[in-house]
C-alpha atoms as a PDB file:
ATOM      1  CA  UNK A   1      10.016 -13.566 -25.491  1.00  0.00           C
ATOM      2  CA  UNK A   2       9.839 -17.048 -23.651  1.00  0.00           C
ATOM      3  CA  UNK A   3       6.669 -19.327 -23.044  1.00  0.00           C
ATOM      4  CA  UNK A   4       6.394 -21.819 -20.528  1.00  0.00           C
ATOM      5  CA  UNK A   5       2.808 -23.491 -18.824  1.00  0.00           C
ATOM      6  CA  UNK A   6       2.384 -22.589 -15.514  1.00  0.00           C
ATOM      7  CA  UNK A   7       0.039 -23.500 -12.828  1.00  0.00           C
ATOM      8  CA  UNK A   8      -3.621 -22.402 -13.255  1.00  0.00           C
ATOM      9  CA  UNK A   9      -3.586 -20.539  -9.866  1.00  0.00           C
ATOM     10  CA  UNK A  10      -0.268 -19.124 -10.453  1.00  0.00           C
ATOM     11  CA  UNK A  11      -1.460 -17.395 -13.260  1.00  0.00           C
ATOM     12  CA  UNK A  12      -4.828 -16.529 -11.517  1.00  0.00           C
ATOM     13  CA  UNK A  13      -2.813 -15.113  -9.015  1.00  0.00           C
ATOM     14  CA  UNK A  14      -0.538 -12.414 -11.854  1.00  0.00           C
ATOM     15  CA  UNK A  15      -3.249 -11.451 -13.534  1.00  0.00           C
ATOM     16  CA  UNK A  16      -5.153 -10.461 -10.201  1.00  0.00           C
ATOM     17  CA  UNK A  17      -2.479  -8.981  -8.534  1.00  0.00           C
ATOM     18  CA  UNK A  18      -1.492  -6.968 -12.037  1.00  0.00           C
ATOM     19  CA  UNK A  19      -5.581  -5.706 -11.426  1.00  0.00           C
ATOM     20  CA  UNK A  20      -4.780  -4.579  -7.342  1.00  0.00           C
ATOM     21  CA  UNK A  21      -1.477  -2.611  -8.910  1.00  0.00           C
ATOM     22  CA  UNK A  22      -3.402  -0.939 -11.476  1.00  0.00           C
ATOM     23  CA  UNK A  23      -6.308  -0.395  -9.056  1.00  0.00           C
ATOM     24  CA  UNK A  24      -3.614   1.072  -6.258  1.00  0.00           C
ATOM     25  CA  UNK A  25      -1.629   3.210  -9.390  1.00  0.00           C
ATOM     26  CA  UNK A  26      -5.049   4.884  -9.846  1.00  0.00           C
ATOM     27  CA  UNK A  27      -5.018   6.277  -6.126  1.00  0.00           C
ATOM     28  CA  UNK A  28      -1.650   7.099  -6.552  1.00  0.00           C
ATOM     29  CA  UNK A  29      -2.219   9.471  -9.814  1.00  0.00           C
ATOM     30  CA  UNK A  30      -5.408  11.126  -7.801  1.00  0.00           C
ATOM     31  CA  UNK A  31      -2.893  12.005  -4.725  1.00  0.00           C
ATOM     32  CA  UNK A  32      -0.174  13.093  -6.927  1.00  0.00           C
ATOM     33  CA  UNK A  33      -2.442  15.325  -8.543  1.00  0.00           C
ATOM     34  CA  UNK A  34      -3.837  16.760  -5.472  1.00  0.00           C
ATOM     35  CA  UNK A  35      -0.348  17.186  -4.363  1.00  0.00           C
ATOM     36  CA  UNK A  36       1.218  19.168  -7.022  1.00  0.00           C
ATOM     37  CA  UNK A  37      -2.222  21.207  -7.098  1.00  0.00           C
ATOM     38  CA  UNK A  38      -1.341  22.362  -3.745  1.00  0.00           C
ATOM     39  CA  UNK A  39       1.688  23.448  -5.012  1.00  0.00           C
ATOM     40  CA  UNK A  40       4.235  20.659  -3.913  1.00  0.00           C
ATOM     41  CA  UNK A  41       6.913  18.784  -5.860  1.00  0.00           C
ATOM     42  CA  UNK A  42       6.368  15.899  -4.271  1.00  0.00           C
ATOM     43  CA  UNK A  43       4.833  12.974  -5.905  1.00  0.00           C
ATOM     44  CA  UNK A  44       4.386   9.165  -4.456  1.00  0.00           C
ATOM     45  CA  UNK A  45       5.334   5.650  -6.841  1.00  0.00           C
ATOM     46  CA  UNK A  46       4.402   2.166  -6.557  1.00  0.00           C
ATOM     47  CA  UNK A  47       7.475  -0.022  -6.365  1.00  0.00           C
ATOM     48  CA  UNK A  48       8.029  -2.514  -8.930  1.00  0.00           C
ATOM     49  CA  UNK A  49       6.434  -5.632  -8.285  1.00  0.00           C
ATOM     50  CA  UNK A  50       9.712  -7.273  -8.578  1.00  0.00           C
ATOM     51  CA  UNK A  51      10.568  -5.404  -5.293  1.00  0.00           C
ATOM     52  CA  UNK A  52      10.369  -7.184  -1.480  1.00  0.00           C
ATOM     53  CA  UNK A  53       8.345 -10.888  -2.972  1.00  0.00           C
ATOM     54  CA  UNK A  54       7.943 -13.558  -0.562  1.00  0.00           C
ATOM     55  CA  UNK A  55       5.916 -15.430  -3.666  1.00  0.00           C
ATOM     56  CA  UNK A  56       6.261 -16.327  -7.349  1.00  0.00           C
ATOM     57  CA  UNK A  57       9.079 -16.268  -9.852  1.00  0.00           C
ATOM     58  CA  UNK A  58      10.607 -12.735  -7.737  1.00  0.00           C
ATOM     59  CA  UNK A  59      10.483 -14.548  -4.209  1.00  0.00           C
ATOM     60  CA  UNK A  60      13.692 -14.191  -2.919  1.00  0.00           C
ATOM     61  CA  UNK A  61      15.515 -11.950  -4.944  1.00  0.00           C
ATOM     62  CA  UNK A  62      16.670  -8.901  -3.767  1.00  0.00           C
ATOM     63  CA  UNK A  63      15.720  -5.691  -5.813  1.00  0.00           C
ATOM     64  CA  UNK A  64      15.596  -2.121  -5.532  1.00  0.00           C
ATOM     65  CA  UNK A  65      12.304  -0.615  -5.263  1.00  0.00           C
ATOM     66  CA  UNK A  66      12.490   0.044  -9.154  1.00  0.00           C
ATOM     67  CA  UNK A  67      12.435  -3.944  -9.921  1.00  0.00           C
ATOM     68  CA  UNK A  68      16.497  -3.831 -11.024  1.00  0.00           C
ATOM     69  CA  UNK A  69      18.109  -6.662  -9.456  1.00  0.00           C
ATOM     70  CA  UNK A  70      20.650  -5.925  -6.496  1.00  0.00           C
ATOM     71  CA  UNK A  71      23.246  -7.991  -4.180  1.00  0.00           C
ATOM     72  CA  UNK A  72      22.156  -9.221  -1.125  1.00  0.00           C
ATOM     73  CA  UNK A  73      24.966  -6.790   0.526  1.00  0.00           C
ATOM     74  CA  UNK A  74      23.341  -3.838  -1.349  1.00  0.00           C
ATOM     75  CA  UNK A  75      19.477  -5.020  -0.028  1.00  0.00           C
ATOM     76  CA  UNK A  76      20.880  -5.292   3.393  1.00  0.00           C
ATOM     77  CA  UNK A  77      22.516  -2.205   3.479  1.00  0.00           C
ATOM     78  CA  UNK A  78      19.274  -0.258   1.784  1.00  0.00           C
ATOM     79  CA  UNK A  79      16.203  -2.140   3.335  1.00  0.00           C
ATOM     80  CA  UNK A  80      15.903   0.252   6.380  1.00  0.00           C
ATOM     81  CA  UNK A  81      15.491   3.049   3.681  1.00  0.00           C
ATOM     82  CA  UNK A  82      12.658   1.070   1.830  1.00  0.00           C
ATOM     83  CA  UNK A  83      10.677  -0.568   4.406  1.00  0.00           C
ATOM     84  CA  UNK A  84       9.161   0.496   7.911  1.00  0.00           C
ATOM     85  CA  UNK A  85      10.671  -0.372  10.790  1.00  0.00           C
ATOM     86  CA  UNK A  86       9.488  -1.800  14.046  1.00  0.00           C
ATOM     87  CA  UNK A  87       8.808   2.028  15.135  1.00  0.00           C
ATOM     88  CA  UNK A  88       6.958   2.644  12.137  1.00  0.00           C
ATOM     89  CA  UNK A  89       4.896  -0.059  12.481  1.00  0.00           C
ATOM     90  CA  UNK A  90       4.767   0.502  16.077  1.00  0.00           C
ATOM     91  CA  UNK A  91       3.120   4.287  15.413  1.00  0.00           C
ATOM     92  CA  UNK A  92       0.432   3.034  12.891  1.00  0.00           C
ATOM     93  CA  UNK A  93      -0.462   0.361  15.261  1.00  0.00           C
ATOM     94  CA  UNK A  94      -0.956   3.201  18.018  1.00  0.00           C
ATOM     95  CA  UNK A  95      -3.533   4.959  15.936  1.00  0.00           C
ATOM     96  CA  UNK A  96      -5.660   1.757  15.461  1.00  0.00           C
ATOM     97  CA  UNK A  97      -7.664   1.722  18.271  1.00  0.00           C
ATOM     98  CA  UNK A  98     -11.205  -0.197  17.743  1.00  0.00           C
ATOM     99  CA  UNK A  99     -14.189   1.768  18.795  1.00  0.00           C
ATOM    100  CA  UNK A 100     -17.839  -0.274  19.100  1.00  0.00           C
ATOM    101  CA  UNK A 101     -19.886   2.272  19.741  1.00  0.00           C
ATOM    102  CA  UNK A 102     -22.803   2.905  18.234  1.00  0.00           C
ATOM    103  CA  UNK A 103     -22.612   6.666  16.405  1.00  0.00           C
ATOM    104  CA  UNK A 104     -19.239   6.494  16.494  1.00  0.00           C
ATOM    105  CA  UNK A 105     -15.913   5.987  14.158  1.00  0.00           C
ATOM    106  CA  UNK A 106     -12.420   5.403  14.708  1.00  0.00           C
ATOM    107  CA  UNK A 107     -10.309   8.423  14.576  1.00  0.00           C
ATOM    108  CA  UNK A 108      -7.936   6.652  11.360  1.00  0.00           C
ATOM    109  CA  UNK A 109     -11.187   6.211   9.329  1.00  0.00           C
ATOM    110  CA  UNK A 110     -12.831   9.542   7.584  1.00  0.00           C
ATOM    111  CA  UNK A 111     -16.263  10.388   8.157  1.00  0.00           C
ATOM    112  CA  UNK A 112     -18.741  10.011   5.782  1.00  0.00           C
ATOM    113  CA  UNK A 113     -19.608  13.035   3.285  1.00  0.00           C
ATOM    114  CA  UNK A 114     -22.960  13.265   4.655  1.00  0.00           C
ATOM    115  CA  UNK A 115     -24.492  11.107   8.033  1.00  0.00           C
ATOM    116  CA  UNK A 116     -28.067  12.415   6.441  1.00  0.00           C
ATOM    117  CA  UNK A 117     -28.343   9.214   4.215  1.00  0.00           C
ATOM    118  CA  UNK A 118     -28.382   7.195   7.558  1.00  0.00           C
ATOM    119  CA  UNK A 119     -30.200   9.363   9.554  1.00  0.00           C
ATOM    120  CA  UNK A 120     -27.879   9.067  12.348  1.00  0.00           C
ATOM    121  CA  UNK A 121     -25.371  11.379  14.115  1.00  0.00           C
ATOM    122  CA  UNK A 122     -21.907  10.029  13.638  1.00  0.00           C
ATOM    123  CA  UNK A 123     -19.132  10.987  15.850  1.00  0.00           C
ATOM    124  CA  UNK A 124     -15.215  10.144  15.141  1.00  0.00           C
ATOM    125  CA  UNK A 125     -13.388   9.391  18.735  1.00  0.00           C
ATOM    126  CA  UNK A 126      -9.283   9.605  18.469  1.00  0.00           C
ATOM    127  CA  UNK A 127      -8.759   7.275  21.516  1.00  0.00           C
END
């Protein structure tokens, strides 16, 4: 084991984002349960958060989604399979479509349990 001072904000900024990947792990477990109580052998992961850093000590350094260190041949030849692409970004763009109106939701947002707390009528609109 190795210690070295670092910034303040640098380590502000591990031990907060160590809190959002436990935070987003949690969501994971509660969909991978639903999942395989539906009967599927599917489950979803978190990458590493070694993998695809623009900041701190990873920035820079290509890895496979697991956090093991690859060559940069290796990360070009694999990205595609990790990351979205334009189209996929293009679709989830597609189904954000802002909607103002009073009552209503966006289509990508899930209605709430029960509109009786608010008293109103709440409507989702897929535009």
């Amino acid at each position: 084991m190795k210690f070295e001072d670092v910034p303040l904000r640098s380590a502000m900024n591990e031990v907060t984002r160590a809190a959002y990947v436990r935070d987003c792990d949690v969501g994971v477990q509660r969909w991978n349960r639903l999942i395989a109580e539906a009967g599927y052998g599917f489950r979803f992961r978190l990458p590493s958060t070694r993998f695809h850093r623009a900041i701190g000590v990873w920035a820079g350094v290509a890895t496979d989604p697991e956090g093991r260190p690859i060559s940069e041949q290796e990360w070009r030849l694999r990205e595609r399979d990790w990351l979205p692409s334009a189209e996929d970004r293009g679709f989830v763009a597609s189904l954000m479509r802002r909607v103002t109106d009073p009552g209503k939701v966006a289509g990508w947002i899930a209605r709430p349990k029960s509109a009786s707390t608010t008293g109103r009528s709440i409507t989702n609109t897929f535009a």
